[in-house]
Protein backbone atom coordinates (compact mmCIF):
# COMPACT_ATOMS: atom_id res chain seq x y z
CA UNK A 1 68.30 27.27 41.07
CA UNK A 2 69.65 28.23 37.43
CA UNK A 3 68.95 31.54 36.35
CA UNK A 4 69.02 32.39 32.27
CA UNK A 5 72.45 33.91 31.38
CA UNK A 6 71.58 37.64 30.62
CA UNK A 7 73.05 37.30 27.38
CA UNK A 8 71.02 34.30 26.38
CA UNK A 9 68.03 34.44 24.13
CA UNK A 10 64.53 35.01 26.67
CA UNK A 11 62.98 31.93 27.05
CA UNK A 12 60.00 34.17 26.18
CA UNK A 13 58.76 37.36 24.78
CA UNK A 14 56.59 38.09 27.58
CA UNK A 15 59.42 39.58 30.05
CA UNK A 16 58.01 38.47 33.39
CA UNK A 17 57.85 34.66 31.51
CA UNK A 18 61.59 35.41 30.56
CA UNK A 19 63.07 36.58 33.90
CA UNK A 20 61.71 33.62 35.20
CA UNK A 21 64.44 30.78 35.98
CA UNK A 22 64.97 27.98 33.87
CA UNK A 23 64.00 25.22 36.01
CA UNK A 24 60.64 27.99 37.09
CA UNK A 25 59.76 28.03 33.42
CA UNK A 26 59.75 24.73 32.89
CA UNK A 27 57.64 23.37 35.10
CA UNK A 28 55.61 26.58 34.15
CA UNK A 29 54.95 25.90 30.46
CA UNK A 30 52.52 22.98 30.00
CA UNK A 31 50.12 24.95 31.67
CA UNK A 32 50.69 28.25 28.97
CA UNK A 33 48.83 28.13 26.28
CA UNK A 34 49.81 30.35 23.10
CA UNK A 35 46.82 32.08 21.88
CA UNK A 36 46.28 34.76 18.91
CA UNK A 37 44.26 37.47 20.23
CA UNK A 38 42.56 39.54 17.61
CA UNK A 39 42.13 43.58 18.76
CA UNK A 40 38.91 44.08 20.59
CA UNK A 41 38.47 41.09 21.84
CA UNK A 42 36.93 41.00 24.96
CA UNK A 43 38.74 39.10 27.57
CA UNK A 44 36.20 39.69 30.74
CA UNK A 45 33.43 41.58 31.17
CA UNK A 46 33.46 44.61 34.20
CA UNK A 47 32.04 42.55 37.46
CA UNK A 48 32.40 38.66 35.46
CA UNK A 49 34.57 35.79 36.42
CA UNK A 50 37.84 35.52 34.97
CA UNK A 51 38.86 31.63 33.85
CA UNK A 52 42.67 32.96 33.04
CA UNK A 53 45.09 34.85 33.08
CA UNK A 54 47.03 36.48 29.84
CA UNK A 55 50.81 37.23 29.28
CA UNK A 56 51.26 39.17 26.10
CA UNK A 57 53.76 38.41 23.01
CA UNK A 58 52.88 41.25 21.24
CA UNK A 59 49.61 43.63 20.89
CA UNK A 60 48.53 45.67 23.69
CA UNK A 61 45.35 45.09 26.23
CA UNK A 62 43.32 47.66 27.71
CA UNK A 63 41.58 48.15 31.10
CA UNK A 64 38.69 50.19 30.80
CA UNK A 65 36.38 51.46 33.27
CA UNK A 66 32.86 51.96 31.99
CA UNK A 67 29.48 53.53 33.08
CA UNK A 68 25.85 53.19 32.80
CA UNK A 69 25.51 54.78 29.27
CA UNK A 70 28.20 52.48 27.73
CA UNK A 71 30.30 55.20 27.81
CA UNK A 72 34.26 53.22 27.72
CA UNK A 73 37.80 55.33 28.78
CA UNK A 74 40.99 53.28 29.44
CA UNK A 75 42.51 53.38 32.90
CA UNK A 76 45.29 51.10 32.11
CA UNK A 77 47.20 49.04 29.77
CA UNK A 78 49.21 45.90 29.37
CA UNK A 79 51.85 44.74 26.66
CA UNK A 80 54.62 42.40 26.93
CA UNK A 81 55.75 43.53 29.81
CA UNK A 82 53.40 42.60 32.01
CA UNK A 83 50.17 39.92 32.74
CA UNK A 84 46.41 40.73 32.02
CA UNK A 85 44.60 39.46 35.23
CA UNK A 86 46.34 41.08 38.16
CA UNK A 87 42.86 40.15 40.36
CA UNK A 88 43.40 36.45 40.06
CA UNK A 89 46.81 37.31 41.28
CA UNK A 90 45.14 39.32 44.72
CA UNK A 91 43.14 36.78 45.33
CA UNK A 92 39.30 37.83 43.37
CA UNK A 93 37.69 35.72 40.62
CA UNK A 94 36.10 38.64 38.90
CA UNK A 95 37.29 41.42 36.75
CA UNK A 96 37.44 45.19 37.91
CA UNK A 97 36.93 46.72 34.43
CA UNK A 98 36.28 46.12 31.02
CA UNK A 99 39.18 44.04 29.71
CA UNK A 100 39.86 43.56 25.84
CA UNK A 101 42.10 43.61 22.87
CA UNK A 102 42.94 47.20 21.71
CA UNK A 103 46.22 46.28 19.53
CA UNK A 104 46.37 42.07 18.44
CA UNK A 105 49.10 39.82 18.67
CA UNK A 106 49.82 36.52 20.50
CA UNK A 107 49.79 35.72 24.07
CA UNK A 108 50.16 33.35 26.50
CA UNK A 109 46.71 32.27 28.01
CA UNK A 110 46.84 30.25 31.45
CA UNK A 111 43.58 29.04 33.48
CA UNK A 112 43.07 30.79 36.35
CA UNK A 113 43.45 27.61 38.60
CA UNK A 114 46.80 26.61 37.27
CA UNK A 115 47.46 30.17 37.28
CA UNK A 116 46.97 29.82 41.89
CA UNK A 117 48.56 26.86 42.23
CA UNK A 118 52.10 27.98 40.55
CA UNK A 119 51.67 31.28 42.11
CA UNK A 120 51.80 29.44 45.49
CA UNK A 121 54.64 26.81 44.79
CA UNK A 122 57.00 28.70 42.69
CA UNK A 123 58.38 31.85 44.97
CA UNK A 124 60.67 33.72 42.09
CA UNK A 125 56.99 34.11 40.37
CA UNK A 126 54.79 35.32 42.58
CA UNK A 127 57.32 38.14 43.41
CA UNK A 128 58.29 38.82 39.93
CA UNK A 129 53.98 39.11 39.74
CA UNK A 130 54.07 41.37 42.68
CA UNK A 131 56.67 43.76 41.39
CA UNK A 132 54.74 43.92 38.15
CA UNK A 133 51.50 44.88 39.99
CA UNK A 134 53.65 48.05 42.08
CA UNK A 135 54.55 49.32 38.47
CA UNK A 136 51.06 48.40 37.11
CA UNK A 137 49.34 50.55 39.96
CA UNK A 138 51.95 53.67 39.44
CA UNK A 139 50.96 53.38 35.78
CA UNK A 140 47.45 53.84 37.15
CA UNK A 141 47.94 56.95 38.95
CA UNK A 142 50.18 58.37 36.88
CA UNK A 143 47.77 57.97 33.98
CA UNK A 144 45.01 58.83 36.33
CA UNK A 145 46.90 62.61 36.92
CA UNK A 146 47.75 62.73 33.41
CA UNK A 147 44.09 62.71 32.02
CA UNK A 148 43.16 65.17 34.58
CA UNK A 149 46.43 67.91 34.52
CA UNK A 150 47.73 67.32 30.43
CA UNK A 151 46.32 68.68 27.25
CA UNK A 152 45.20 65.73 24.34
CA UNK A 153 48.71 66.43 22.68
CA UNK A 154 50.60 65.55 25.48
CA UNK A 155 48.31 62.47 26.08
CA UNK A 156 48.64 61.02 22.56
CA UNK A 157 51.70 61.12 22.55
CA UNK A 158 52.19 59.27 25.43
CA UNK A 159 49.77 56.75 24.18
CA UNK A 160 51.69 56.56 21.16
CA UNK A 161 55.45 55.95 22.78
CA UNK A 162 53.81 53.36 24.91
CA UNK A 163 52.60 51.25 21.93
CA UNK A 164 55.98 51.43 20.00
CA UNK A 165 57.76 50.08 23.11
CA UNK A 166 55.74 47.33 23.25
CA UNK A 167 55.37 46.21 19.76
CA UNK A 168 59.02 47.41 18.71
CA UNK A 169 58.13 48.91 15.79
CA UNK A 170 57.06 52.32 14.45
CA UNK A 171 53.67 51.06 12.55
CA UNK A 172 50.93 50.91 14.99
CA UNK A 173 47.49 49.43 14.27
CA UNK A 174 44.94 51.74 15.71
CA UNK A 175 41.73 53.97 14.67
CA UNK A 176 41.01 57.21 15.79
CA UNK A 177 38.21 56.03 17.04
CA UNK A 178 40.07 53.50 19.27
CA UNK A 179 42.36 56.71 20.50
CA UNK A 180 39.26 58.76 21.56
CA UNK A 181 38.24 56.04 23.76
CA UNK A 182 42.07 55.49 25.54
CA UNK A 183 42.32 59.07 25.81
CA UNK A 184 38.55 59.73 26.71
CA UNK A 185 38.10 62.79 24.48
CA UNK A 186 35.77 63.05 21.23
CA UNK A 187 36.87 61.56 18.25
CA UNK A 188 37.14 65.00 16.73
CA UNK A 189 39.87 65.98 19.25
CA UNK A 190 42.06 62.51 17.75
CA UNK A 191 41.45 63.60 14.25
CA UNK A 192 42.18 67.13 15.04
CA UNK A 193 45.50 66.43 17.63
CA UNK A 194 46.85 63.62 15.43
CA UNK A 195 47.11 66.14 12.15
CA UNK A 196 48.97 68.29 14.10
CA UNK A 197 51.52 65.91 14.84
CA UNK A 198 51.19 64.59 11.35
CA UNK A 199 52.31 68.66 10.10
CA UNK A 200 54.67 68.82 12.31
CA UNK A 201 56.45 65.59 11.11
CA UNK A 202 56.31 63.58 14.13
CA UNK A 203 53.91 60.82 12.87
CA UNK A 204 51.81 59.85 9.61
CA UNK A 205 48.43 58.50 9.54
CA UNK A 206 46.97 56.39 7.22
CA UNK A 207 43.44 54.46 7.34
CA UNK A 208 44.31 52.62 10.60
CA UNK A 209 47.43 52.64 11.07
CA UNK A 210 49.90 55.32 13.15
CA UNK A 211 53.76 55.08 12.05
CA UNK A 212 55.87 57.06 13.64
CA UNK A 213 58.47 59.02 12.38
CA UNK A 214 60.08 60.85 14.57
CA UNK A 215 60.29 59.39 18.17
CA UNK A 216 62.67 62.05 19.48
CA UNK A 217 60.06 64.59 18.85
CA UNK A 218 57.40 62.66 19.44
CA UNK A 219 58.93 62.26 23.11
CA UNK A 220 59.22 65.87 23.57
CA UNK A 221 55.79 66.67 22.88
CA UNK A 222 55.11 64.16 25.45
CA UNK A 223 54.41 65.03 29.07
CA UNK A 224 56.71 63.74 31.69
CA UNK A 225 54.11 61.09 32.54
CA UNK A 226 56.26 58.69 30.30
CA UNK A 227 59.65 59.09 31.40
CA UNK A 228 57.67 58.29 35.10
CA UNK A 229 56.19 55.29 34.52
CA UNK A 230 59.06 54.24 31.64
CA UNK A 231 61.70 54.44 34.76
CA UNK A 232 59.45 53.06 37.71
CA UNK A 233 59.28 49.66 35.38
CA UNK A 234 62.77 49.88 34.98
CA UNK A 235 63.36 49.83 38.34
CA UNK A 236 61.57 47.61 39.53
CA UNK A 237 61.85 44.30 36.57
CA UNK A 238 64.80 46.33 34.52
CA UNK A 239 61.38 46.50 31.89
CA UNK A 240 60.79 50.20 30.18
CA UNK A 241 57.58 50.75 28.87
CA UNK A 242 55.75 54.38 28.79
């Protein structure tokens, strides 16, 4: 079994799809299908089937949970470091939340049936998918004890370092509205955290977009909830993302 030479481009800028080795990846990638994924797309509904699975290039995808009022918050999120379908991967056909687009970009869009069959025959997979979903779960309760202990400045924040490692670049696509429903505060306390940072240098804000432009202060505004998650990734795929 050949493994890609660490200094060699990734076979893909998903980075479970690139760890993967060569001879794993190519008998993986007739069944991948690049897709563009515009933001709030809905990928599957809280309770529906799910027909695939979704490694991201770029953008980031939300889990939300929702309730009976249509009230939305996000529980989790996936960029290119991970896959968007983790209960086709545990063995369910139907989503546990509200999954859609919150940031677009490409990604790589595989049918949930093709999805079983190479988790089965191809073993460096399945435990490179089973590593993700041990970081993808302390993401979850990390995030969980962060919306419950940290004020919405530490939160944003947060939210904010999370995006730029996943997109690589400072200018992030994303409404205030959109922010008020990750963080699950009003709208008002977005508009009214985000200006803060904006006065105090750290980001600027114009009509949808976020650009950061100081990360180093940025990250010590931020709560240690980042540097958690950022290392348990690490650890476990050598992947840091907030």
């Amino acid at each position: 079994m050949t493994v890609a030479s660490a200094e060699a481009p990734p076979q893909s800028r998903n980075h479970l799809l690139g760890r993967l080795p060569v001879d794993e990846y190519a008998v993986l990638r007739p069944s991948l299908e690049t897709v563009r994924l515009p933001a709030k797309r809905r990928l599957a509904e809280p309770g529906a089937p799910m027909d695939a699975v979704y490694f991201p290039l770029g953008g980031v995808i939300s889990l939300s949970a929702t309730d009976e009022h249509g009230g939305v918050v996000e529980v989790g999120s996936i960029g290119c470091e991970g896959m968007a379908g983790l209960p086709v991967l545990l063995g369910s056909d139907r989503s546990a939340g509200l999954l859609h687009v919150q940031m677009g970009g490409e990604a790589e869009r595989m049918e949930a049936g093709a999805f079983r069959r190479e988790v089965e025959r191809q073993p460096v997979f399945r435990r490179l998918l089973l590593l993700y979903t041990q970081g993808f779960l302390a993401q979850l309760a990390q995030s969980t004890a962060c919306n419950r202990l940290h004020s919405a400045e530490c939160r944003l924040a947060r939210w904010l370092l999370i995006c730029r490692d996943r997109l690589s670049r400072d200018d992030l696509p994303i409404t205030h509205e959109s922010l008020a429903h990750m963080l699950g505060v009003r709208r008002a306390t977005v508009t009214e955290t985000a200006g803060d940072l904006q006065r105090r240098g750290m980001i600027r804000y114009r009509r949808g977009v976020v650009t950061i432009v100081r990360r180093d202060r940025l990250e010590a505004a931020s709560c240690e909830c980042y540097r958690i998650v950022r290392e348990e990734f690490d650890r476990l795929l050598g992947v840091r993302v907030g």
